[in-house]
N, C-alpha and C. Protein backbone atom coordinates (compact mmCIF):
# COMPACT_ATOMS: atom_id res chain seq x y z
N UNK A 1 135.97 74.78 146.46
CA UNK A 1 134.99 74.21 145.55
C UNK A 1 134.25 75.32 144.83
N UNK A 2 134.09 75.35 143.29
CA UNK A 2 133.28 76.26 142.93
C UNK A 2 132.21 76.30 142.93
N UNK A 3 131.40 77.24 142.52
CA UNK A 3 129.81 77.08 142.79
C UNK A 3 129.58 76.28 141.52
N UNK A 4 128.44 75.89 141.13
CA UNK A 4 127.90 74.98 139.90
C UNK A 4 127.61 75.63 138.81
N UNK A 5 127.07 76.83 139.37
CA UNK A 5 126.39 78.09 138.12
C UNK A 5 127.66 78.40 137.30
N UNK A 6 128.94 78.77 138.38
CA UNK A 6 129.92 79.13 137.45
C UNK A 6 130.70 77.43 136.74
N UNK A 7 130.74 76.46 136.81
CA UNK A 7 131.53 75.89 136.87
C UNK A 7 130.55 74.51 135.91
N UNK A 8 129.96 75.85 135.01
CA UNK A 8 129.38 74.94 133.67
C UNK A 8 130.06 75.69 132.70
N UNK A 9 129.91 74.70 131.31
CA UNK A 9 130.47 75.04 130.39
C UNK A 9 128.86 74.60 129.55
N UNK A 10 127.97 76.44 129.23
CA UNK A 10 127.09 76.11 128.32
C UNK A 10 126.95 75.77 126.91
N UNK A 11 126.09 75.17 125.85
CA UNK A 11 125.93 74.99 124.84
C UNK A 11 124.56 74.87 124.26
N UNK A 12 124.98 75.10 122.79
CA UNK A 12 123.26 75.51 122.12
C UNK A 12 123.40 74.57 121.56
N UNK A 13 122.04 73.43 121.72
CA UNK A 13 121.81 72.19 120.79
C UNK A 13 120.68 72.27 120.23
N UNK A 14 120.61 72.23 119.00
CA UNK A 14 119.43 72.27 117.77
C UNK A 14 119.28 71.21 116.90
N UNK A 15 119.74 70.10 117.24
CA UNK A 15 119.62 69.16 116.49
C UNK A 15 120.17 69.02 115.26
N UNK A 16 121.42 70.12 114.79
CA UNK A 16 122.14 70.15 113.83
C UNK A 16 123.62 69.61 113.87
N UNK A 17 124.13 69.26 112.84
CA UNK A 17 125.44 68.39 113.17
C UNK A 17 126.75 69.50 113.50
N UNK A 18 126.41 71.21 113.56
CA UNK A 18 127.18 71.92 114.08
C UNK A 18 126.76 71.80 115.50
N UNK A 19 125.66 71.92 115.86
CA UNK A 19 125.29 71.66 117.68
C UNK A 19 125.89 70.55 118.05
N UNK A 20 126.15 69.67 117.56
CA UNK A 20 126.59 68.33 118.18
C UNK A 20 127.51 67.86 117.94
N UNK A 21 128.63 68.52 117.19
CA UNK A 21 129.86 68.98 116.93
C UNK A 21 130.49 70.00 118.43
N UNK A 22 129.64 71.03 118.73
CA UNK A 22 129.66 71.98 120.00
C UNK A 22 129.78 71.08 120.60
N UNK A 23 128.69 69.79 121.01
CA UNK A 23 128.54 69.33 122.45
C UNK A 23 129.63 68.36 122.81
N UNK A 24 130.02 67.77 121.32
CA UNK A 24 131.18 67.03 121.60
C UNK A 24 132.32 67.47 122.34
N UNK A 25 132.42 68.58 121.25
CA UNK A 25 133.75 69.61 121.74
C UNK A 25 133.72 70.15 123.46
N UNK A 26 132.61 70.28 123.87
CA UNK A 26 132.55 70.70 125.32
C UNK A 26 132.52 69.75 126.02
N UNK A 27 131.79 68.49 125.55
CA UNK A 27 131.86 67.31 126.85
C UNK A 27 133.79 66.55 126.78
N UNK A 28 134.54 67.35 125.81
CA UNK A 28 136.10 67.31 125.86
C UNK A 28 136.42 68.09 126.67
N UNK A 29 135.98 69.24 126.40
CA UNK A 29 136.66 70.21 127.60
C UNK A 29 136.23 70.00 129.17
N UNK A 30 135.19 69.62 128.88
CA UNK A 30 134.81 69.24 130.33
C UNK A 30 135.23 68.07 131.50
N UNK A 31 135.50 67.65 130.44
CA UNK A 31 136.37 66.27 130.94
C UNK A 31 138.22 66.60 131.53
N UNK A 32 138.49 67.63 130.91
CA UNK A 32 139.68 68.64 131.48
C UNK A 32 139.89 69.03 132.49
N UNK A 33 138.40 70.37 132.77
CA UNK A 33 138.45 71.08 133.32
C UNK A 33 137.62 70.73 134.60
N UNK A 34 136.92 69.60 134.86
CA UNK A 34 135.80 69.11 135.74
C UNK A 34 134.31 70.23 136.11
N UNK A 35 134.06 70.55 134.86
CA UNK A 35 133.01 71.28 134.40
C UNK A 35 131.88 70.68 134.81
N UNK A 36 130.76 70.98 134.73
CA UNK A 36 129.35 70.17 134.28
C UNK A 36 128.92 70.78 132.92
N UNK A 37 128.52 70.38 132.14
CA UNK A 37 127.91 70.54 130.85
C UNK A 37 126.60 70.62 130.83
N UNK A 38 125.92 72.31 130.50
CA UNK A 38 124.19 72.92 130.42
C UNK A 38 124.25 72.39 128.91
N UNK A 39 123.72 71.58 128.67
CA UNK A 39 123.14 71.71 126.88
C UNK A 39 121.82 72.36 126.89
N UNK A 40 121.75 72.84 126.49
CA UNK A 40 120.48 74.24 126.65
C UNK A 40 119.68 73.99 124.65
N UNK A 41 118.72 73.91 124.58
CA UNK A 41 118.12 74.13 123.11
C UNK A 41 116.63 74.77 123.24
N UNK A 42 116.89 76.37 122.49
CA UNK A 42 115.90 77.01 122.52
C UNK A 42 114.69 77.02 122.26
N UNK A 43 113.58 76.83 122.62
CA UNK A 43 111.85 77.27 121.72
C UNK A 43 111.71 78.39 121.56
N UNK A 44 111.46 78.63 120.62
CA UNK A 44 110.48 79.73 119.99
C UNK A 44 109.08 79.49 119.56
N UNK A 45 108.46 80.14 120.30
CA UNK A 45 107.11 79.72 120.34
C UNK A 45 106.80 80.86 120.09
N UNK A 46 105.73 81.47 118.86
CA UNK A 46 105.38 82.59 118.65
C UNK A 46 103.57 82.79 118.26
N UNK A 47 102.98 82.71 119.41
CA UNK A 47 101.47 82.16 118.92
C UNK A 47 101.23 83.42 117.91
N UNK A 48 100.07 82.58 117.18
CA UNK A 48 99.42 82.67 115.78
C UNK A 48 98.03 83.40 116.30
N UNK A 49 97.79 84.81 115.95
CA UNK A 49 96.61 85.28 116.27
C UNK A 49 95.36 84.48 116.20
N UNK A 50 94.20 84.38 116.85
CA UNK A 50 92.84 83.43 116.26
C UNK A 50 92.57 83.29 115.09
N UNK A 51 92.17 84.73 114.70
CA UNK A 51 91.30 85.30 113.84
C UNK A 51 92.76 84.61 112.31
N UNK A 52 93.66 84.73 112.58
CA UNK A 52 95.10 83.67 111.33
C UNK A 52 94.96 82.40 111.59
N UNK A 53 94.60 81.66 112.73
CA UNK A 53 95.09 80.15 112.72
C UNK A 53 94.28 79.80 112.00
N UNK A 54 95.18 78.68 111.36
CA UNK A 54 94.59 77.46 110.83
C UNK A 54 94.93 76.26 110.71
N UNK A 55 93.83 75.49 111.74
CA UNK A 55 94.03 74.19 112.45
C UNK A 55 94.94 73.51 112.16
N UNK A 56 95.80 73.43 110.75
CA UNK A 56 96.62 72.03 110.79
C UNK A 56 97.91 72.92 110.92
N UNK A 57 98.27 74.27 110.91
CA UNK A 57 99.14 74.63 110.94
C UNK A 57 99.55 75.42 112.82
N UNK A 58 98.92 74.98 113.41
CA UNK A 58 98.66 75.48 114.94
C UNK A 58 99.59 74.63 115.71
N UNK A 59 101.01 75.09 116.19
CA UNK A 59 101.55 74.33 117.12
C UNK A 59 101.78 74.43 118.70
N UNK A 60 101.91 73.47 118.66
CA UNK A 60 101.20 73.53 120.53
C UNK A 60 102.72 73.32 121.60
N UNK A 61 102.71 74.71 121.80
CA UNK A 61 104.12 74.87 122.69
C UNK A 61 104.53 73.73 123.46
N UNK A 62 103.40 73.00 123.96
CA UNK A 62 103.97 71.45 124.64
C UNK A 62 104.53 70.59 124.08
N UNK A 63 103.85 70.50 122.75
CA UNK A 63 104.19 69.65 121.90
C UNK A 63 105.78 70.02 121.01
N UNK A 64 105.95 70.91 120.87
CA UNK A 64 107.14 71.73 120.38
C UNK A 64 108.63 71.60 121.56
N UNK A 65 107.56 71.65 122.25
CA UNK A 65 108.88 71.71 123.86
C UNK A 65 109.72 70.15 123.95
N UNK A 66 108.42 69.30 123.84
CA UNK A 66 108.91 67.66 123.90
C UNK A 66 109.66 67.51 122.81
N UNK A 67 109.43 67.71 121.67
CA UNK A 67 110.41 67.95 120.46
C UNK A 67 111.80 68.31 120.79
N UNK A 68 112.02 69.37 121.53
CA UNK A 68 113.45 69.99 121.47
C UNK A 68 114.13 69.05 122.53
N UNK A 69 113.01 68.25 124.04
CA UNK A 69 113.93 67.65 124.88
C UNK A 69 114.12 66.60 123.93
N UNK A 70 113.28 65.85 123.00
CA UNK A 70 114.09 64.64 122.51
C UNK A 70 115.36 64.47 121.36
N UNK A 71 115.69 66.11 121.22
CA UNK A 71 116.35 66.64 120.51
C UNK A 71 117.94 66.45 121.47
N UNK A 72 117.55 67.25 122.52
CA UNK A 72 118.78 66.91 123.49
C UNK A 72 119.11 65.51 124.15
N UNK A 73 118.35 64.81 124.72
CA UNK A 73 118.13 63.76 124.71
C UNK A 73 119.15 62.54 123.73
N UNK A 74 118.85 62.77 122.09
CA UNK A 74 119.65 62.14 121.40
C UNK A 74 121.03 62.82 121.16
N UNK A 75 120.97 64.02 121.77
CA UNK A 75 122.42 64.74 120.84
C UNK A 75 123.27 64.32 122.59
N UNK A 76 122.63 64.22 123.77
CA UNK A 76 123.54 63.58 124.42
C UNK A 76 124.24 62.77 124.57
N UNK A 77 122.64 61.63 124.40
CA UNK A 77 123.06 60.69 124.29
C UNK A 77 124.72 60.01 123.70
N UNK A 78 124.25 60.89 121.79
CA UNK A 78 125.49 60.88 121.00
C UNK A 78 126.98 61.17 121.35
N UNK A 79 126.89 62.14 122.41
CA UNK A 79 128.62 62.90 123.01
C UNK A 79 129.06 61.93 124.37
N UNK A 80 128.15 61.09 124.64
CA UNK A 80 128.41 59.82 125.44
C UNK A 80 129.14 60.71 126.28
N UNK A 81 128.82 61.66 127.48
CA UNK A 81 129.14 61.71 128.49
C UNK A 81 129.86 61.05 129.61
N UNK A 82 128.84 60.28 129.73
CA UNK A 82 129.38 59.28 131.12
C UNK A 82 130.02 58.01 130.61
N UNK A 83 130.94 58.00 128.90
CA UNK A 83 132.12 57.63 128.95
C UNK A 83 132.91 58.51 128.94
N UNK A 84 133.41 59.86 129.69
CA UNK A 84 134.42 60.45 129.63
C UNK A 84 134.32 60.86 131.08
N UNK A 85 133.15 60.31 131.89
CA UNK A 85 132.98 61.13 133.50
C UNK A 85 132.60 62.56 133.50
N UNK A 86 131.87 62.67 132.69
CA UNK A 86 131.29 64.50 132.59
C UNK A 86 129.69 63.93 132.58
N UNK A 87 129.42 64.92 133.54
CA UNK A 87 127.55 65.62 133.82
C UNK A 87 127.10 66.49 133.15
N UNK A 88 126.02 65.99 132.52
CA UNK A 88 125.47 67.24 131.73
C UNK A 88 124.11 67.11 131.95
N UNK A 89 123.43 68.39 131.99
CA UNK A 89 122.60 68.34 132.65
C UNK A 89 121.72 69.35 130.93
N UNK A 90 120.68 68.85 130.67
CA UNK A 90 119.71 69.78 129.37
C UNK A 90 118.36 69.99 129.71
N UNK A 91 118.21 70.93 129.13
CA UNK A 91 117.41 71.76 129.38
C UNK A 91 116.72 72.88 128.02
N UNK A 92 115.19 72.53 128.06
CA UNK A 92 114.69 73.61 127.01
C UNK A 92 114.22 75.11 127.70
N UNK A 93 115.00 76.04 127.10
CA UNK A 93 114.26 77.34 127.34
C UNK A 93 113.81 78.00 126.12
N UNK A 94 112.62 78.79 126.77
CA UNK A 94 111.84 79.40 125.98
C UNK A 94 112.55 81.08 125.34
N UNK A 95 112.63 81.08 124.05
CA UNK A 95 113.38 82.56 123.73
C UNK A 95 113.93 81.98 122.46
N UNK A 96 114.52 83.20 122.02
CA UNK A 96 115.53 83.20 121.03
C UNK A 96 116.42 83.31 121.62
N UNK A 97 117.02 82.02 120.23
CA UNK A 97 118.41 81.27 120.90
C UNK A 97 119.70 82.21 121.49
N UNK A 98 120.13 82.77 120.63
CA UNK A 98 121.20 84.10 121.12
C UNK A 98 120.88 84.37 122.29
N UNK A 99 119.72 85.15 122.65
CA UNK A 99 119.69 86.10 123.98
C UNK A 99 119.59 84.47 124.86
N UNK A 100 118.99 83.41 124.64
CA UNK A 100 118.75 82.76 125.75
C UNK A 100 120.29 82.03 126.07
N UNK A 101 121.08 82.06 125.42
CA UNK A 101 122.32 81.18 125.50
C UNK A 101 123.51 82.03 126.55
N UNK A 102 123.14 83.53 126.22
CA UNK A 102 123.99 84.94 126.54
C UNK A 102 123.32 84.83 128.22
N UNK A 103 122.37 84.42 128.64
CA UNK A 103 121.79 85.15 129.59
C UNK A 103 121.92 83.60 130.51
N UNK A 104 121.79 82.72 129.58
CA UNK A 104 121.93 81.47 130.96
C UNK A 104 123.61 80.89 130.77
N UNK A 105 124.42 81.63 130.00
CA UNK A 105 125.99 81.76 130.73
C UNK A 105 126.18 82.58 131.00
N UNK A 106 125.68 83.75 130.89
CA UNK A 106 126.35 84.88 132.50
C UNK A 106 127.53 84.50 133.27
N UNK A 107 126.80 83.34 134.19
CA UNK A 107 128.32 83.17 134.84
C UNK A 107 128.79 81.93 134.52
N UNK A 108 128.88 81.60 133.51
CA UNK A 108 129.73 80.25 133.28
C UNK A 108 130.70 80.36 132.84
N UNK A 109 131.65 78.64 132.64
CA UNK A 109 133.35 78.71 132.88
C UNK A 109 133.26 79.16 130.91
N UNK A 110 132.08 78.89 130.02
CA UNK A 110 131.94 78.88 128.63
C UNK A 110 131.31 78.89 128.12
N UNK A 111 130.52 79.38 127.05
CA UNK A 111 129.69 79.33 125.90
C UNK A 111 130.31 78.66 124.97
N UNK A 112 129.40 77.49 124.54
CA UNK A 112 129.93 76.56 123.13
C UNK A 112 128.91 76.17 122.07
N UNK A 113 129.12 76.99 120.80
CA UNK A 113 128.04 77.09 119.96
C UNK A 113 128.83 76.55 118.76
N UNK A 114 127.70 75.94 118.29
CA UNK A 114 128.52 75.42 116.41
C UNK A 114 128.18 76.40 115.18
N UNK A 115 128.58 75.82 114.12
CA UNK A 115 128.28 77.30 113.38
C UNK A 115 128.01 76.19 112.10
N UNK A 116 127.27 77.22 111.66
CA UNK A 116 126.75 76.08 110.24
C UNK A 116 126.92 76.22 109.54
N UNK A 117 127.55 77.33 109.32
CA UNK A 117 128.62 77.65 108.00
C UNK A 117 127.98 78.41 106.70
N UNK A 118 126.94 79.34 107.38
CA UNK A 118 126.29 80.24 106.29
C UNK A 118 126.76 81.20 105.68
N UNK A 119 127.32 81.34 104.20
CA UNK A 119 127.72 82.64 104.27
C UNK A 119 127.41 83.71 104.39
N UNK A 120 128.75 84.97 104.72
CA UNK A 120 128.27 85.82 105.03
C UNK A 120 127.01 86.75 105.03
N UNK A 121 126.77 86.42 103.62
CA UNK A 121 125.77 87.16 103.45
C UNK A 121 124.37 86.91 103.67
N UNK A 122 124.31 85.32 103.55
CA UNK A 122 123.22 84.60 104.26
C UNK A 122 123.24 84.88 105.91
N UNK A 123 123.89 84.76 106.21
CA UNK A 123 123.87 84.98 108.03
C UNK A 123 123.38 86.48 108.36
N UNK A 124 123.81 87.55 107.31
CA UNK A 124 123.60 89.04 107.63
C UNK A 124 122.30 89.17 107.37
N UNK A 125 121.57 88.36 106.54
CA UNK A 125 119.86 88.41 106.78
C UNK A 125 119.26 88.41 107.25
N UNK A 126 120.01 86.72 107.64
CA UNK A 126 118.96 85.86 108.08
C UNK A 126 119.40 85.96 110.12
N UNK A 127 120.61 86.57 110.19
CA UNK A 127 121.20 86.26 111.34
C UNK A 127 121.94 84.96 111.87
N UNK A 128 122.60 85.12 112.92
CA UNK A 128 123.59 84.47 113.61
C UNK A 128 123.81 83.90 114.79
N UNK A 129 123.19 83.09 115.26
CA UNK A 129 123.65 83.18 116.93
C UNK A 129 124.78 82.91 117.31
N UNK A 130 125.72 82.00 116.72
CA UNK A 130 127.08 82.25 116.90
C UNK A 130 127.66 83.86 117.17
N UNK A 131 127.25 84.67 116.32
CA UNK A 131 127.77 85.71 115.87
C UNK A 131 126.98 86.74 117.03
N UNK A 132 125.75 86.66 117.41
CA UNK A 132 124.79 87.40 118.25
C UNK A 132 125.76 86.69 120.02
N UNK A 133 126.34 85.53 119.93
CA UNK A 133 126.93 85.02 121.18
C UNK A 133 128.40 85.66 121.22
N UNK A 134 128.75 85.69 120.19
CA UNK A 134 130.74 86.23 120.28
C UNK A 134 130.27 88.06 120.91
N UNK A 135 129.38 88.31 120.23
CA UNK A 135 128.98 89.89 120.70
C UNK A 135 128.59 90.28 121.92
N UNK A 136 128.05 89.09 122.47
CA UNK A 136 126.84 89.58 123.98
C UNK A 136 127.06 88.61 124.99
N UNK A 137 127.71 88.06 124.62
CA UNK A 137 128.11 86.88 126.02
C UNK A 137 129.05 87.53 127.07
N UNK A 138 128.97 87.17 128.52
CA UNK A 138 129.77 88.03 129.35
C UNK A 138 130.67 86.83 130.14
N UNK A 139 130.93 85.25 128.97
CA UNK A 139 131.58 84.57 129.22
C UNK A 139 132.64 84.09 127.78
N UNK A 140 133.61 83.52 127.97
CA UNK A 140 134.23 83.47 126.35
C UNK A 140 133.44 82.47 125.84
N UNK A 141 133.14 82.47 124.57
CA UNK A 141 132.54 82.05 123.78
C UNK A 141 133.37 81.21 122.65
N UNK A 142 133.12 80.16 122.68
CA UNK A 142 134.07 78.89 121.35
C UNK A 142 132.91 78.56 120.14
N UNK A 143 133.51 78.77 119.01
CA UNK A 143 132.45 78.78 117.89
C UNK A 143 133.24 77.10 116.98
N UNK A 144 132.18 76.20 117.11
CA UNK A 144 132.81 74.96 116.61
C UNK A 144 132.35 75.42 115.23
N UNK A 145 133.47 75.33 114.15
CA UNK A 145 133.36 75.73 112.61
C UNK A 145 132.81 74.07 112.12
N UNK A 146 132.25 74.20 110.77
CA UNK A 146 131.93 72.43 110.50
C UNK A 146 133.11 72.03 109.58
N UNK A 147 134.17 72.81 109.52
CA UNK A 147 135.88 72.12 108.94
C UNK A 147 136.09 71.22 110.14
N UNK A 148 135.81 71.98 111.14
CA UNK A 148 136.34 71.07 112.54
C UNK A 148 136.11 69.34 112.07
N UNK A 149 135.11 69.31 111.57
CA UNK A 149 134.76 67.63 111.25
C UNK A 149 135.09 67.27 112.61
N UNK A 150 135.96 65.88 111.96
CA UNK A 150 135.65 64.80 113.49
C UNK A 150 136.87 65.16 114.65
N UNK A 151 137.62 66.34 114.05
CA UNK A 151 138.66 66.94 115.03
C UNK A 151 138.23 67.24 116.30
N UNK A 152 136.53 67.11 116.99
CA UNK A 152 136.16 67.51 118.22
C UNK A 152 135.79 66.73 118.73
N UNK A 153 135.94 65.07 118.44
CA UNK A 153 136.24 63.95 119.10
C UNK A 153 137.40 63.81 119.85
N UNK A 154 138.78 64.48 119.32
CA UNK A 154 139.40 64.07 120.59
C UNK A 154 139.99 65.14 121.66
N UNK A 155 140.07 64.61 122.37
CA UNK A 155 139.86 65.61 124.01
C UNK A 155 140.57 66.60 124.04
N UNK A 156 140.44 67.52 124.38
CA UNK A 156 141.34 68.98 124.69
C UNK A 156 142.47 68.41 125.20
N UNK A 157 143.86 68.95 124.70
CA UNK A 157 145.09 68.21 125.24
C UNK A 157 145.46 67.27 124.65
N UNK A 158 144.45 66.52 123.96
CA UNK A 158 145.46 65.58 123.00
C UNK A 158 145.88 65.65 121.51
N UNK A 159 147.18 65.19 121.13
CA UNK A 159 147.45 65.56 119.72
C UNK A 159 147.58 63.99 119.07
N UNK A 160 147.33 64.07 117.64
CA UNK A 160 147.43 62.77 117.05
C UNK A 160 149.07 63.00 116.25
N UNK A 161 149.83 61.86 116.34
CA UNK A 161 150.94 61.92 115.95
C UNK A 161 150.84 60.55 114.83
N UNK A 162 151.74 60.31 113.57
CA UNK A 162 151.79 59.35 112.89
C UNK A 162 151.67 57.97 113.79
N UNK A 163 152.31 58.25 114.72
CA UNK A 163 152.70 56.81 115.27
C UNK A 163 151.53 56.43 116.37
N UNK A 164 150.93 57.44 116.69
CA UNK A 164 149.63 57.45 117.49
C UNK A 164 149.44 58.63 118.21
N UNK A 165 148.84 58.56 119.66
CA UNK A 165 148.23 59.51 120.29
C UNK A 165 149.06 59.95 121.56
N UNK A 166 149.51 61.06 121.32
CA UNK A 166 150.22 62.02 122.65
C UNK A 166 149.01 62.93 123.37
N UNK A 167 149.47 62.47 124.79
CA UNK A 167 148.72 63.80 125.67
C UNK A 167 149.84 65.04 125.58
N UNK A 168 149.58 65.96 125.68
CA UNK A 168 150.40 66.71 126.45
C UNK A 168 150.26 67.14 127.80
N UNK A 169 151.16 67.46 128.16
CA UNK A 169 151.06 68.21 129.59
C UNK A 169 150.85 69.56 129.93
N UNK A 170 150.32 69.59 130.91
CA UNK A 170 149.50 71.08 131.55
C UNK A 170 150.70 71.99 131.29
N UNK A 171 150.41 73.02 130.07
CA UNK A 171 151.51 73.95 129.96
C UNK A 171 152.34 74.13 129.00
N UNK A 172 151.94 73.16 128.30
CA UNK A 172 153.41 73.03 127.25
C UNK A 172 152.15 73.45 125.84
N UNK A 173 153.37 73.30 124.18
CA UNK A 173 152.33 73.83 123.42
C UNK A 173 152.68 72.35 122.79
């Protein structure tokens, strides 16, 4: 039996239709591999000196935090888990997203991040966590592209044929 730490397959959910594109795609693989699924979605909470705040613009890390669980919350909901028999278990941590995604798969079976499709040159600005995760993760890392569309609905292992739907078998291409 493996341990649990290793024998997740993590993901970054932000409430974007590349995150929930990721979670799809992993609660497939998971359903494969008998994974548990971390959906993990970061806070960044960066308080506002006194002497700068101003009252209507002051957000309150609690209040920010409940935000991101009802964020995971619906994007689970959406990948309908427990119709495929996969556990997933979410969770908000505090950090930027990259380092926090790199550091709570350490030892997992995966990192599964979506990508939102900025170009290059927008991403080299503004940054990447896809791109900050393919670099620093010390687990393999799957980057769901948004071409993928609805291709991460169906399960790892299966192919769509004219006439309908083939599994394949463990091994073959």
């Amino acid at each position: 039996m493996r341990d649990e730490h290793h024998a997740a397959i993590v993901v970054g959910v932000d409430g974007s239709t590349g995150a929930q594109r990721a979670l799809d795609w992993a609660v497939g693989l998971a359903e494969r591999t008998g994974d548990t699924v971390h959906a993990v979605s970061a806070c960044i909470f960066i308080p506002t000196p006194r002497s700068l705040a101003v009252p209507s613009h002051y957000v309150d890390p609690d209040a920010d935090a409940l935000g991101h669980q009802h964020v995971l919350r619906l994007a689970v909901s959406q990948a309908d888990p427990g119709g495929h028999g996969v556990r997933v278990e979410a969770s908000v941590a505090h950090g930027e997203p990259g380092r926090v995604l790199c550091a709570l798969s350490a030892g997992a079976s995966a990192l599964v991040v979506g990508s939102n499709g900025r170009s290059a040159v927008l991403a080299a600005l503004l940054g990447s966590v896809s791109t900050y995760c393919v670099r620093n993760a010390k687990c393999p890392v799957f980057v769901i592209p948004p071409a993928a569309g609805e291709k991460v609905r169906q399960p790892v292992g299966t192919t769509w044929t004219a006439t309908g739907r083939t599994d394949r078998a463990e091994g073959t291409g």
